[in-house]
PDB file of N, CA and C in Angstrom:
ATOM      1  N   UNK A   1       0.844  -1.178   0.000  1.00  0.00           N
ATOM      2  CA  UNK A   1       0.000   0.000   0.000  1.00  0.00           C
ATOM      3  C   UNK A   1       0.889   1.241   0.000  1.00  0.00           C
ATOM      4  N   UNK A   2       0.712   2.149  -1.141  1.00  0.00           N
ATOM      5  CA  UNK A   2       1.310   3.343  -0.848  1.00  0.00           C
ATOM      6  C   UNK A   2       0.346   4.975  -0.556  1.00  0.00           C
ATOM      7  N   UNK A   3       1.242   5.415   0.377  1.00  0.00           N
ATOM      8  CA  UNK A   3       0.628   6.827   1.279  1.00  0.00           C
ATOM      9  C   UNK A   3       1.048   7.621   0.676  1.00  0.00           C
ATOM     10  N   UNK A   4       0.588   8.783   0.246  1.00  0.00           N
ATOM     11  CA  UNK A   4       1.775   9.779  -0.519  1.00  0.00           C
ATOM     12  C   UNK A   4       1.448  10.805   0.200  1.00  0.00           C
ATOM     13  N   UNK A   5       2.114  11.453   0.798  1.00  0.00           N
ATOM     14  CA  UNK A   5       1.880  12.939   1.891  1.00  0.00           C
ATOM     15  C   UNK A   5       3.205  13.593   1.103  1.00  0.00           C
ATOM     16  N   UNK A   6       1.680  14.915   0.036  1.00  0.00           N
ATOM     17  CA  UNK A   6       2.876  15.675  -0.363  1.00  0.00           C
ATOM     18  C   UNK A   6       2.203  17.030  -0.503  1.00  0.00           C
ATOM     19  N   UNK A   7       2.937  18.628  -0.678  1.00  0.00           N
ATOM     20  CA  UNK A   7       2.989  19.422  -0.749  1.00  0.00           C
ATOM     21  C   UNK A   7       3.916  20.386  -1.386  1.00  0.00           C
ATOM     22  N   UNK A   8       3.520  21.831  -1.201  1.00  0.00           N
ATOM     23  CA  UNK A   8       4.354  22.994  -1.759  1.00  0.00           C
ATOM     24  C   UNK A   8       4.460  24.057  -1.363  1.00  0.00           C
ATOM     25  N   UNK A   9       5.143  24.985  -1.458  1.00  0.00           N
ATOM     26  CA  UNK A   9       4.903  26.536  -0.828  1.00  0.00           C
ATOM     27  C   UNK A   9       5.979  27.126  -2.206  1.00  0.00           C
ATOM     28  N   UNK A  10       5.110  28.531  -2.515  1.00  0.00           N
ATOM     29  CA  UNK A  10       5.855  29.883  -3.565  1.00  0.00           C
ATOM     30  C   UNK A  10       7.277  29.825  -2.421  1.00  0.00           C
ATOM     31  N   UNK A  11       7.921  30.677  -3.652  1.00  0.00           N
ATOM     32  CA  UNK A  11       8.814  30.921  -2.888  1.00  0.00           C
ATOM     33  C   UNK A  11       9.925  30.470  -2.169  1.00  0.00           C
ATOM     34  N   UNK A  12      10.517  29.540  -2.438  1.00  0.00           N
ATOM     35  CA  UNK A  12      11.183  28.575  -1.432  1.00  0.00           C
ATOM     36  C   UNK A  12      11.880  27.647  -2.184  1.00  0.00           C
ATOM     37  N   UNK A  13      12.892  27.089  -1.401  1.00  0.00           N
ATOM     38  CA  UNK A  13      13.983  26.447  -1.957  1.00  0.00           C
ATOM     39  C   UNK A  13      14.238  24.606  -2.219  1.00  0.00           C
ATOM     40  N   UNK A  14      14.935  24.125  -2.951  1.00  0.00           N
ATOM     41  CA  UNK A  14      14.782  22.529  -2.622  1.00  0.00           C
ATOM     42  C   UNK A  14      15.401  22.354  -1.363  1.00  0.00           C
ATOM     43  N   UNK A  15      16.626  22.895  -0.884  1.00  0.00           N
ATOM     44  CA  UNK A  15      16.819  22.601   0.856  1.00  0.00           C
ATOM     45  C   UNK A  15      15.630  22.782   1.566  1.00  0.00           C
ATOM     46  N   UNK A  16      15.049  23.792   1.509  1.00  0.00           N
ATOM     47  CA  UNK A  16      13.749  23.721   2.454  1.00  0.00           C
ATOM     48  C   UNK A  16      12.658  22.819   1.925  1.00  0.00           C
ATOM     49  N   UNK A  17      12.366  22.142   0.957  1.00  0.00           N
ATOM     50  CA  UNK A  17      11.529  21.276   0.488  1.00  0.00           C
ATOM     51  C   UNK A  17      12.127  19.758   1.148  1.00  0.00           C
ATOM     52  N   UNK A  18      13.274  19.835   0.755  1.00  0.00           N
ATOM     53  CA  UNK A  18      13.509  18.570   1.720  1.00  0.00           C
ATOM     54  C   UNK A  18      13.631  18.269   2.585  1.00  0.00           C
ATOM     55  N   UNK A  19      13.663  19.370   3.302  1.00  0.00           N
ATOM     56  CA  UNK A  19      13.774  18.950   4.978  1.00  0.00           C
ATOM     57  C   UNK A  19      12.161  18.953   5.110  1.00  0.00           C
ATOM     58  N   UNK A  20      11.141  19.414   4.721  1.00  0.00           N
ATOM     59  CA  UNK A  20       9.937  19.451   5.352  1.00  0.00           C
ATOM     60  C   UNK A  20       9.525  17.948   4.527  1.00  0.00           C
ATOM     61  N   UNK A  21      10.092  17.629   3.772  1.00  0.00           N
ATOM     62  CA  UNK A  21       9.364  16.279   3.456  1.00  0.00           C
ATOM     63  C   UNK A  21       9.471  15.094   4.430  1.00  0.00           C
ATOM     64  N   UNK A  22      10.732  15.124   4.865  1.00  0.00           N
ATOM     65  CA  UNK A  22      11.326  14.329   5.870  1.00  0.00           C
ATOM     66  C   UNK A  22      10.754  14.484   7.248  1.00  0.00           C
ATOM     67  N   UNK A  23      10.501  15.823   7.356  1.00  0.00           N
ATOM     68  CA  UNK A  23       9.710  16.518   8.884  1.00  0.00           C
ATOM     69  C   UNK A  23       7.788  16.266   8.667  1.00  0.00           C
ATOM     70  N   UNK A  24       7.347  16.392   7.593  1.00  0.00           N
ATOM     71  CA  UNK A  24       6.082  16.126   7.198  1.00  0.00           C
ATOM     72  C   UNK A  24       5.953  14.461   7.331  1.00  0.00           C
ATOM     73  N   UNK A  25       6.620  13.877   7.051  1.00  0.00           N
ATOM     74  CA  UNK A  25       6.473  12.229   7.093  1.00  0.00           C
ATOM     75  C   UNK A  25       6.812  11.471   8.298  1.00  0.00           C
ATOM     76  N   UNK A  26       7.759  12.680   8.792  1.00  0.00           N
ATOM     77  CA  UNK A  26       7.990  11.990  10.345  1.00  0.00           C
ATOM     78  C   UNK A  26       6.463  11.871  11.874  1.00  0.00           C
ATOM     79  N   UNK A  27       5.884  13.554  10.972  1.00  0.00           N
ATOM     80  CA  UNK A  27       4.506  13.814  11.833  1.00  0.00           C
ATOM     81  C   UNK A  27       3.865  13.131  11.545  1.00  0.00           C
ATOM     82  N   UNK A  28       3.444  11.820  10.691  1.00  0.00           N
ATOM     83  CA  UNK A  28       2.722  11.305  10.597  1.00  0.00           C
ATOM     84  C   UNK A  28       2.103  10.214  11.175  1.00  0.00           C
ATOM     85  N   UNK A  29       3.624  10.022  12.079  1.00  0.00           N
ATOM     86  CA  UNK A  29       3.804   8.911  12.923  1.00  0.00           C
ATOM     87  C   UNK A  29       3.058   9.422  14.373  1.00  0.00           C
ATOM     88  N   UNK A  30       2.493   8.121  14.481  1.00  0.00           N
ATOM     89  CA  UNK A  30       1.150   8.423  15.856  1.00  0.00           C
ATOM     90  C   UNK A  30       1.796   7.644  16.770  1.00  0.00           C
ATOM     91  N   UNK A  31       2.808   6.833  16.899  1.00  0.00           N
ATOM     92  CA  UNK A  31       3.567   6.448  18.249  1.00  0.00           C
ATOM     93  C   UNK A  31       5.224   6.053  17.630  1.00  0.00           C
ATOM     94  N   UNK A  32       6.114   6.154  18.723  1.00  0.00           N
ATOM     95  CA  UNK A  32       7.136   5.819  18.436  1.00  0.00           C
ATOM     96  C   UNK A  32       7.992   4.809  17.421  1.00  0.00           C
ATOM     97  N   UNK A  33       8.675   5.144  16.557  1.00  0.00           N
ATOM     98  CA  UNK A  33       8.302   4.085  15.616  1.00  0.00           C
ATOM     99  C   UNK A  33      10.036   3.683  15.176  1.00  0.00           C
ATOM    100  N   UNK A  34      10.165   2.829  14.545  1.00  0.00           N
ATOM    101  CA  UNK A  34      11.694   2.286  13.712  1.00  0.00           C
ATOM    102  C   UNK A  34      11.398   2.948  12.540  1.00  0.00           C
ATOM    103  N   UNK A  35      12.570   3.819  11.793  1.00  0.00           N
ATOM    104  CA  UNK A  35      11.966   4.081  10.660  1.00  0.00           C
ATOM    105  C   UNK A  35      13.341   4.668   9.472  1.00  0.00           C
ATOM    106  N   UNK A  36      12.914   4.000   8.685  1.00  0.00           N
ATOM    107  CA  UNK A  36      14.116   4.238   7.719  1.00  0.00           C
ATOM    108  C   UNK A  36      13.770   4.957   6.965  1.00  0.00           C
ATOM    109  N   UNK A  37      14.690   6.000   6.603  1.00  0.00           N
ATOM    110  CA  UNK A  37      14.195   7.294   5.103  1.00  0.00           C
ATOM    111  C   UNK A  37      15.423   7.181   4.328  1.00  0.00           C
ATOM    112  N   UNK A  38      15.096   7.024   3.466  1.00  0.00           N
ATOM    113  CA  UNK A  38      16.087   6.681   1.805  1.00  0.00           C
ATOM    114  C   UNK A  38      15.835   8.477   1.070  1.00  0.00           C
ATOM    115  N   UNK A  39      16.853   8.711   1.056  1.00  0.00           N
ATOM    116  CA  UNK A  39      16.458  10.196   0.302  1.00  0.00           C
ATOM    117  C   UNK A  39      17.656  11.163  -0.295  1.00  0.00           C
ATOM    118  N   UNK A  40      17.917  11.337  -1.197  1.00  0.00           N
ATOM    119  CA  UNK A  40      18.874  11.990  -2.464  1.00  0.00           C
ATOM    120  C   UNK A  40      19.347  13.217  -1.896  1.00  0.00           C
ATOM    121  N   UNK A  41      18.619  13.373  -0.877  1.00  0.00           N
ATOM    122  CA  UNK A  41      19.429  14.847   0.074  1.00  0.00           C
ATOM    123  C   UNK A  41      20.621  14.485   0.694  1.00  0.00           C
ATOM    124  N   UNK A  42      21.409  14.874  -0.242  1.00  0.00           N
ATOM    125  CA  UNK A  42      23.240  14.908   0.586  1.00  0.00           C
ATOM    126  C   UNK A  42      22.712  16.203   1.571  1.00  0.00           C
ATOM    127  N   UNK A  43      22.299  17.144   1.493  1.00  0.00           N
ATOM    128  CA  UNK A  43      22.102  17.980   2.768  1.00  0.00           C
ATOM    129  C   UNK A  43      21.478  17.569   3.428  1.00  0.00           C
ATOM    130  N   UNK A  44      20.691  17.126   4.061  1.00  0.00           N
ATOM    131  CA  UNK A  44      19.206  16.480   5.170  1.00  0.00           C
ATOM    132  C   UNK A  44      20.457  14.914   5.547  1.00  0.00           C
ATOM    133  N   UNK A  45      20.525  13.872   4.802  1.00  0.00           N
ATOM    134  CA  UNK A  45      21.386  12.690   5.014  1.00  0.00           C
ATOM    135  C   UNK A  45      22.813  13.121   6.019  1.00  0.00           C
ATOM    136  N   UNK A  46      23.414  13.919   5.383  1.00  0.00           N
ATOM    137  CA  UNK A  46      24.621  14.181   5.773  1.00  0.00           C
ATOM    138  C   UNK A  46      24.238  15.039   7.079  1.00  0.00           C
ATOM    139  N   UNK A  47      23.569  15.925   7.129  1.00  0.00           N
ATOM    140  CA  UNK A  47      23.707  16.863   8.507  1.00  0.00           C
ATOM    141  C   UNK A  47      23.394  15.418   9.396  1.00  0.00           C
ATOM    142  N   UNK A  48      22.784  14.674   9.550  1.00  0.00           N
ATOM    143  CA  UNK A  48      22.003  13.736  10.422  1.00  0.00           C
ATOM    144  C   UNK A  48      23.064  13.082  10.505  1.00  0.00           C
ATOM    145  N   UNK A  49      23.692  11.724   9.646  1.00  0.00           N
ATOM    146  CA  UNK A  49      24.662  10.985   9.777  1.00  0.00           C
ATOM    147  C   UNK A  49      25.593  11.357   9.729  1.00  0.00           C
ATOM    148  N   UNK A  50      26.368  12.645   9.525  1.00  0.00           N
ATOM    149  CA  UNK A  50      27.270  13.411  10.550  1.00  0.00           C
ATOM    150  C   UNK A  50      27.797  13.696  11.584  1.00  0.00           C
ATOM    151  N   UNK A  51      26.260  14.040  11.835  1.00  0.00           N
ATOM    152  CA  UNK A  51      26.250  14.818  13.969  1.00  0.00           C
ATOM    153  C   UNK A  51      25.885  15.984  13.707  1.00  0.00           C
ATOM    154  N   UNK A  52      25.665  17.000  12.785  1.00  0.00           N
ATOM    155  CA  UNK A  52      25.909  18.597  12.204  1.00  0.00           C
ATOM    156  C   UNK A  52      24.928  19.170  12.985  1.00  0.00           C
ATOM    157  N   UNK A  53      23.459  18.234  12.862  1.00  0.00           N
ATOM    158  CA  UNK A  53      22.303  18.294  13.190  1.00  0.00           C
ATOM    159  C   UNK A  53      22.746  18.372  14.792  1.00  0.00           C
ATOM    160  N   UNK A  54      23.518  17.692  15.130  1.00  0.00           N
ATOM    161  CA  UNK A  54      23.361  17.761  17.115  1.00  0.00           C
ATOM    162  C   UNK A  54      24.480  19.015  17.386  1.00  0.00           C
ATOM    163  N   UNK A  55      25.324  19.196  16.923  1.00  0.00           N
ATOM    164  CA  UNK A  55      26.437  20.349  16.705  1.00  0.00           C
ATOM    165  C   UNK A  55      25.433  21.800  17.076  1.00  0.00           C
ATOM    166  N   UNK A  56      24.607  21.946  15.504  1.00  0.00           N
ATOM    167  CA  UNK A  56      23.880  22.865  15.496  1.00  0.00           C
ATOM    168  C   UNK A  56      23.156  23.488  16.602  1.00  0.00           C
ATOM    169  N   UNK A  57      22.721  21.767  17.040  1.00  0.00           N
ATOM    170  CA  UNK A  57      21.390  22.368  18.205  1.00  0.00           C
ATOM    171  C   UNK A  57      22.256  22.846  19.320  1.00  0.00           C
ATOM    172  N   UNK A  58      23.551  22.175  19.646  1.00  0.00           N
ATOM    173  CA  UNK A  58      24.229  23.040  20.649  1.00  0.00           C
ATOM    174  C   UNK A  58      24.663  24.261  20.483  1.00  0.00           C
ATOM    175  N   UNK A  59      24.996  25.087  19.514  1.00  0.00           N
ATOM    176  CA  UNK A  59      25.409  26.588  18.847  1.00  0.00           C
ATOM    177  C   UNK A  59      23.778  26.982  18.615  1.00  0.00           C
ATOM    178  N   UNK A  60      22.874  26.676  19.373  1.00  0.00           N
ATOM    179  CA  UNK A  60      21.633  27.206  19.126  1.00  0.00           C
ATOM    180  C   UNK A  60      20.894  27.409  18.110  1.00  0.00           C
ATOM    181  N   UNK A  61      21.591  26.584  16.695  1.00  0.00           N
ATOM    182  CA  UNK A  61      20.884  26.805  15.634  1.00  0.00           C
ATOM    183  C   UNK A  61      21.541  28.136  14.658  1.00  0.00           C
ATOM    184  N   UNK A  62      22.722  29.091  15.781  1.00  0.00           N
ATOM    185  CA  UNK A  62      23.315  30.000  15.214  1.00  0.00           C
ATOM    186  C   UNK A  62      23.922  29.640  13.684  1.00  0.00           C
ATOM    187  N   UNK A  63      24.089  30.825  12.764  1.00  0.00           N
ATOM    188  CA  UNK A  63      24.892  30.593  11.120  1.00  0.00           C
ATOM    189  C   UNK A  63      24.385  28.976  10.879  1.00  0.00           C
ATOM    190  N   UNK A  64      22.873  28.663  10.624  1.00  0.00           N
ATOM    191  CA  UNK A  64      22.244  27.686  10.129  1.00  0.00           C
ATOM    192  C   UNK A  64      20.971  28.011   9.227  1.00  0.00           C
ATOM    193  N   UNK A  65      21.501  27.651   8.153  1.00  0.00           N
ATOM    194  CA  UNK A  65      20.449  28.073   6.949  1.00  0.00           C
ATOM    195  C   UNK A  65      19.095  27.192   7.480  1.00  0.00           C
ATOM    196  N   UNK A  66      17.782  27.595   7.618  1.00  0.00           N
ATOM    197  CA  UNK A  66      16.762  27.254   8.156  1.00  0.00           C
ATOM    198  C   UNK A  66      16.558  26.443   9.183  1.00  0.00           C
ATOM    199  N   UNK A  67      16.785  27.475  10.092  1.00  0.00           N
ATOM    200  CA  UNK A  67      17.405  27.170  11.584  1.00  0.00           C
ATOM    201  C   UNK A  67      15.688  26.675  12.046  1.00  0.00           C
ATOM    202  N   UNK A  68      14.444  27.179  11.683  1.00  0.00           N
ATOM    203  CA  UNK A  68      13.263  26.506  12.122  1.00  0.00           C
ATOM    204  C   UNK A  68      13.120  25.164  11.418  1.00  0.00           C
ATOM    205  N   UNK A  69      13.675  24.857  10.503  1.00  0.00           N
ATOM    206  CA  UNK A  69      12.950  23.546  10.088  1.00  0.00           C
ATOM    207  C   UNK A  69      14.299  22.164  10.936  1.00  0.00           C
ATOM    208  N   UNK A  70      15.149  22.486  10.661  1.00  0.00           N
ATOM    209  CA  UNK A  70      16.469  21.377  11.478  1.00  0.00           C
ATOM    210  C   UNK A  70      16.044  21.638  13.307  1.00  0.00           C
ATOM    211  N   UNK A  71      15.290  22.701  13.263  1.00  0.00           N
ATOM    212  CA  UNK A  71      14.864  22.641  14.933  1.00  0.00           C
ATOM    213  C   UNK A  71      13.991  21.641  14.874  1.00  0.00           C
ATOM    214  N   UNK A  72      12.949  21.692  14.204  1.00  0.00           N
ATOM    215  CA  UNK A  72      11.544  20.653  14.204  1.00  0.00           C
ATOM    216  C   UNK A  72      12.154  19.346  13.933  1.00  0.00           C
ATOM    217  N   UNK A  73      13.206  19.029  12.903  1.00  0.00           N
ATOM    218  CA  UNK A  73      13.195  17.814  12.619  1.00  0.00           C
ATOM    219  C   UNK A  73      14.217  17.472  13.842  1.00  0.00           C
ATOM    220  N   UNK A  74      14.936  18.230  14.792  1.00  0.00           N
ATOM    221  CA  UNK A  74      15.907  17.354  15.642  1.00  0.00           C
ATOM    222  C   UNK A  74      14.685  17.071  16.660  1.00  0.00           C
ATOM    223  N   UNK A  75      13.702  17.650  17.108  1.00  0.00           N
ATOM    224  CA  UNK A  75      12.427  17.094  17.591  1.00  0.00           C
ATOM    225  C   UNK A  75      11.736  16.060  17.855  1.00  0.00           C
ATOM    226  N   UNK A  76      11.716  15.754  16.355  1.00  0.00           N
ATOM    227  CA  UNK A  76      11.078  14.791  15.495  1.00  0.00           C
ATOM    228  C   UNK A  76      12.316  13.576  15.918  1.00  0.00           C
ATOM    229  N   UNK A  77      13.473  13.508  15.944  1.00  0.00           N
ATOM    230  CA  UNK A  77      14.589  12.505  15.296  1.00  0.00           C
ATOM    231  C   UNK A  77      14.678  12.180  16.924  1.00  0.00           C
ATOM    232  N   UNK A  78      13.879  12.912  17.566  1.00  0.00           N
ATOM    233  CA  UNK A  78      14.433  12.944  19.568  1.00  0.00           C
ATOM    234  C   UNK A  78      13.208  12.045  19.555  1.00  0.00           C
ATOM    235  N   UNK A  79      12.056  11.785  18.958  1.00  0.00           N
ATOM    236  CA  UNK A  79      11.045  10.528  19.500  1.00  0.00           C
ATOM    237  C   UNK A  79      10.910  10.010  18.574  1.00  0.00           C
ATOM    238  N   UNK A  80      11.759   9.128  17.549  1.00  0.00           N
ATOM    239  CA  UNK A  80      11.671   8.002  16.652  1.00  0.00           C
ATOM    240  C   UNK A  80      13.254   7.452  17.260  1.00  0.00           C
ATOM    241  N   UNK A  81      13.340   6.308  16.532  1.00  0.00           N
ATOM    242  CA  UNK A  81      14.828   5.609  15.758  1.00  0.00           C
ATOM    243  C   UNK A  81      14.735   5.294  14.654  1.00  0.00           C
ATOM    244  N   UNK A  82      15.356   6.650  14.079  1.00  0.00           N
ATOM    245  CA  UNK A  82      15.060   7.117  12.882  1.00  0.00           C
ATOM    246  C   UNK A  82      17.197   6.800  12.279  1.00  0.00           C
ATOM    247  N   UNK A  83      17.001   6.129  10.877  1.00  0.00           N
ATOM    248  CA  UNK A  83      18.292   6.105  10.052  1.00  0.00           C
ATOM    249  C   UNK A  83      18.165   6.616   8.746  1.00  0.00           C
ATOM    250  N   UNK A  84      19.191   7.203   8.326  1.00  0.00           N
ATOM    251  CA  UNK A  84      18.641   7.639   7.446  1.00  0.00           C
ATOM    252  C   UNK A  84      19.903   6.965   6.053  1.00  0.00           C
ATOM    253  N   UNK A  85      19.326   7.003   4.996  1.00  0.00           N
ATOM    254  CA  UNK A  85      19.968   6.156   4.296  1.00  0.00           C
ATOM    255  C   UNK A  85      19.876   6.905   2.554  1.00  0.00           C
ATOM    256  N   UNK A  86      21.286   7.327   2.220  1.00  0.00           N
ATOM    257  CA  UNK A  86      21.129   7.811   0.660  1.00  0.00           C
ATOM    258  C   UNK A  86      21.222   7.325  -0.157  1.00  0.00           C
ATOM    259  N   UNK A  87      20.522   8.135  -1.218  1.00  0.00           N
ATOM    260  CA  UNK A  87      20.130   6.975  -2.524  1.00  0.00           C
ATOM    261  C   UNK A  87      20.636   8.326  -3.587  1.00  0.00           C
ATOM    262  N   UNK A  88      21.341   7.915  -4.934  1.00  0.00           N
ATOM    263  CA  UNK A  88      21.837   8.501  -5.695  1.00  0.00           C
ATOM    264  C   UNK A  88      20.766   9.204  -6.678  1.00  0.00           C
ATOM    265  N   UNK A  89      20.393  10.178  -6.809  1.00  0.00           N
ATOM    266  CA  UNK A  89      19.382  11.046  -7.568  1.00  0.00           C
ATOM    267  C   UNK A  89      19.334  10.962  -9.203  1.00  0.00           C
ATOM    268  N   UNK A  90      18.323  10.816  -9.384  1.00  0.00           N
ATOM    269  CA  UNK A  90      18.474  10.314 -11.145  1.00  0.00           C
ATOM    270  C   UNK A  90      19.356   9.361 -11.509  1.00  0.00           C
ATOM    271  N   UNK A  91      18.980   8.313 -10.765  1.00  0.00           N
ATOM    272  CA  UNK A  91      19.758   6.383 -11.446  1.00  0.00           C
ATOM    273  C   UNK A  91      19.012   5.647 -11.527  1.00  0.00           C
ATOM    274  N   UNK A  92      17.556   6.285 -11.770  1.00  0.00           N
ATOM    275  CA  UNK A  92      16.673   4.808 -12.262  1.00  0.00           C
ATOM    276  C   UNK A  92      16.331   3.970 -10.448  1.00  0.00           C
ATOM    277  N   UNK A  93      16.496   4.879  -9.602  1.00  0.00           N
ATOM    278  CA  UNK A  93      15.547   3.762  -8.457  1.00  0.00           C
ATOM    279  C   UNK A  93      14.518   4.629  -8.594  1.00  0.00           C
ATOM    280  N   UNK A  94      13.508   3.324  -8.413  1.00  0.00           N
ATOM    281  CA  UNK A  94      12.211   3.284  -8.689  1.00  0.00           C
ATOM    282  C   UNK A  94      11.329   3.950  -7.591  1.00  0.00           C
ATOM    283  N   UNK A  95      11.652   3.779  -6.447  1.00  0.00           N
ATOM    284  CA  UNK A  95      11.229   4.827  -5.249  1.00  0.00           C
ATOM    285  C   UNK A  95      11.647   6.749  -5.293  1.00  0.00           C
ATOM    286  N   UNK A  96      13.017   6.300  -5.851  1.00  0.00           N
ATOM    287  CA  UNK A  96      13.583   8.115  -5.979  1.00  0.00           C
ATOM    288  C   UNK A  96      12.920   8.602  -7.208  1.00  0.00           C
ATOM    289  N   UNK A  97      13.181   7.663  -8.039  1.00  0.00           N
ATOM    290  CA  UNK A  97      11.819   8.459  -9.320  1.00  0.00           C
ATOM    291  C   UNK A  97      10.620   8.927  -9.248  1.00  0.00           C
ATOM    292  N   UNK A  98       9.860   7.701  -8.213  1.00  0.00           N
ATOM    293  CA  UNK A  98       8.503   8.117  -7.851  1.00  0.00           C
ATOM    294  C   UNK A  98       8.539   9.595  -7.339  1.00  0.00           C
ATOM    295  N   UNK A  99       9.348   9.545  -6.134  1.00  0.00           N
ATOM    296  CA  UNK A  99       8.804  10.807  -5.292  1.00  0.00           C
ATOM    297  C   UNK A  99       9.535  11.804  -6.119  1.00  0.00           C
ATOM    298  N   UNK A 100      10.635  12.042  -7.216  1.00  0.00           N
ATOM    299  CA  UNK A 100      10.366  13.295  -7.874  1.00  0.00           C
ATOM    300  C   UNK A 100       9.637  12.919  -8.889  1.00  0.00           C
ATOM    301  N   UNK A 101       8.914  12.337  -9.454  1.00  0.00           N
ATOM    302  CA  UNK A 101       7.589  12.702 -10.004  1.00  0.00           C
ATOM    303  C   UNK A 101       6.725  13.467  -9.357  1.00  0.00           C
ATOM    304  N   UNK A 102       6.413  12.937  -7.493  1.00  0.00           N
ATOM    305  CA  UNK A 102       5.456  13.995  -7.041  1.00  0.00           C
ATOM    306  C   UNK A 102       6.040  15.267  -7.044  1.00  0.00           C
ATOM    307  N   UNK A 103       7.093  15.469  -6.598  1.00  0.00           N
ATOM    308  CA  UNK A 103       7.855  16.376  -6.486  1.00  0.00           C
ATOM    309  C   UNK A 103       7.051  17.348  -7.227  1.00  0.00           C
ATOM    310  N   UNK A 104       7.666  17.549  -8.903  1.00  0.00           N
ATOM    311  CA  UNK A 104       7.848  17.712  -9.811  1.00  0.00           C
ATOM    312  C   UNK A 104       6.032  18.414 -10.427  1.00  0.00           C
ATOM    313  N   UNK A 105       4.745  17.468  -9.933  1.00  0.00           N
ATOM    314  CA  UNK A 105       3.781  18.074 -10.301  1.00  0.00           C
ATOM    315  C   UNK A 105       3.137  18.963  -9.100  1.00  0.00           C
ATOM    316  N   UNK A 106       3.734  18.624  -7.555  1.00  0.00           N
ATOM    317  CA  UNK A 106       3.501  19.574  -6.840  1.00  0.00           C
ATOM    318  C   UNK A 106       3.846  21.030  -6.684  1.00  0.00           C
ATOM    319  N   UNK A 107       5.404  21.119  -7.807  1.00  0.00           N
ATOM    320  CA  UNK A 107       5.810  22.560  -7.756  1.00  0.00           C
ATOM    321  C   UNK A 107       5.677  23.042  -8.893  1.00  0.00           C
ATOM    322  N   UNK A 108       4.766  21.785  -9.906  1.00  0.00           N
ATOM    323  CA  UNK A 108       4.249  22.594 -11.078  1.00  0.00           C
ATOM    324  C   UNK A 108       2.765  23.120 -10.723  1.00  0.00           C
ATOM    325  N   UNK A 109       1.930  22.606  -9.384  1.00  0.00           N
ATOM    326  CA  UNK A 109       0.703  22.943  -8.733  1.00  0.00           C
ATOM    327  C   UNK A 109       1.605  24.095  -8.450  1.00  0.00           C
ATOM    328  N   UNK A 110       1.542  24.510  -7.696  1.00  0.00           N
ATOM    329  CA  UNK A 110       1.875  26.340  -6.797  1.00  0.00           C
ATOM    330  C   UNK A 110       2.424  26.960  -7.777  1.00  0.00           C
ATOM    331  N   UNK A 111       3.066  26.647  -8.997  1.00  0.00           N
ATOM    332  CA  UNK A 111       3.502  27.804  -9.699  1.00  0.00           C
ATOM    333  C   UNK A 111       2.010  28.262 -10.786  1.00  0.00           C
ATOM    334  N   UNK A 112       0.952  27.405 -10.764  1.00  0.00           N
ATOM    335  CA  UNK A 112      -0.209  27.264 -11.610  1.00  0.00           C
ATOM    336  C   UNK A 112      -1.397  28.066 -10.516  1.00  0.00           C
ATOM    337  N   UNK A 113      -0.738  27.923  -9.417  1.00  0.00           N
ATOM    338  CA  UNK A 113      -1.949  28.666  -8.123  1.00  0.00           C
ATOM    339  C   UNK A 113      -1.592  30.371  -7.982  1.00  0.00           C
TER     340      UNK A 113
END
C-alpha cells in the first residue's frame, strides 16, 4: 500500500523542500516508531549521519540556513529511531523516481496557483 503525503509553498527552496518532506512524514507517525528514510538529500542525510544536526542544536541553531525547520526535525529525530539512508538522484531507483515525479507536479501545482 502506498501513502503519498505531499505538498508545496511559492517561494522557497529545494533545501527547504527537503527537509519538510522528511519533517512532514515523520509527523505522521502516531507512536514511536523504527523508521528508515532513503532520500537523495546529501544535505538532510549528511547533517544527520554526521552529527551537524546535534552540533547545530548546541550553537543554538546560530549561522544555520533554516534554523526553524532542522529545529523541528531534531524534535522529530528525539522521538523516533530514525536512520537515514542515501540513494543517488536520477539512477533509475524506482522509489527516488517516484517521489520526484510527485515532487515535480507539486511545484508545477503552486507555480499554476
Amino acid at each position: 500500500m502506498e501513502k503519498v503525503i505531499s505538498g508545496g509553498e511559492a517561494d522557497t527552496t529545494n533545501n527547504r523542500m527537503e527537509l519538510k518532506a522528511v519533517i512532514e512524514g515523520l509527523r505522521t507517525l502516531t507512536k514511536k516508531c523504527v523508521v528508515e528514510i532513503y532520500s537523495d538529500s546529501a544535505y538532510v542525510v549528511n547533517a544527520v549521519n554526521n552529527g551537524w544536526i546535534k552540533s547545530w542544536a548546541v550553537r543554538g541553531w546560530e549561522n544555520v540556513k533554516n534554523p526553524d525547520l532542522w529545529y523541528a526535525l531534531s524534535n522529530l529525530l528525539a522521538c523516533h529511531d530514525v536512520r537515514f539512508v542515501k540513494v543517488k538522484g536520477h539512477s533509475d531507483d524506482k522509489i527516488n523516481n517516484r517521489c520526484d515525479e510527485i515532487a515535480r507536479k507539486e511545484s508545477q501545482a503552486v507555480k499554476e496557483s
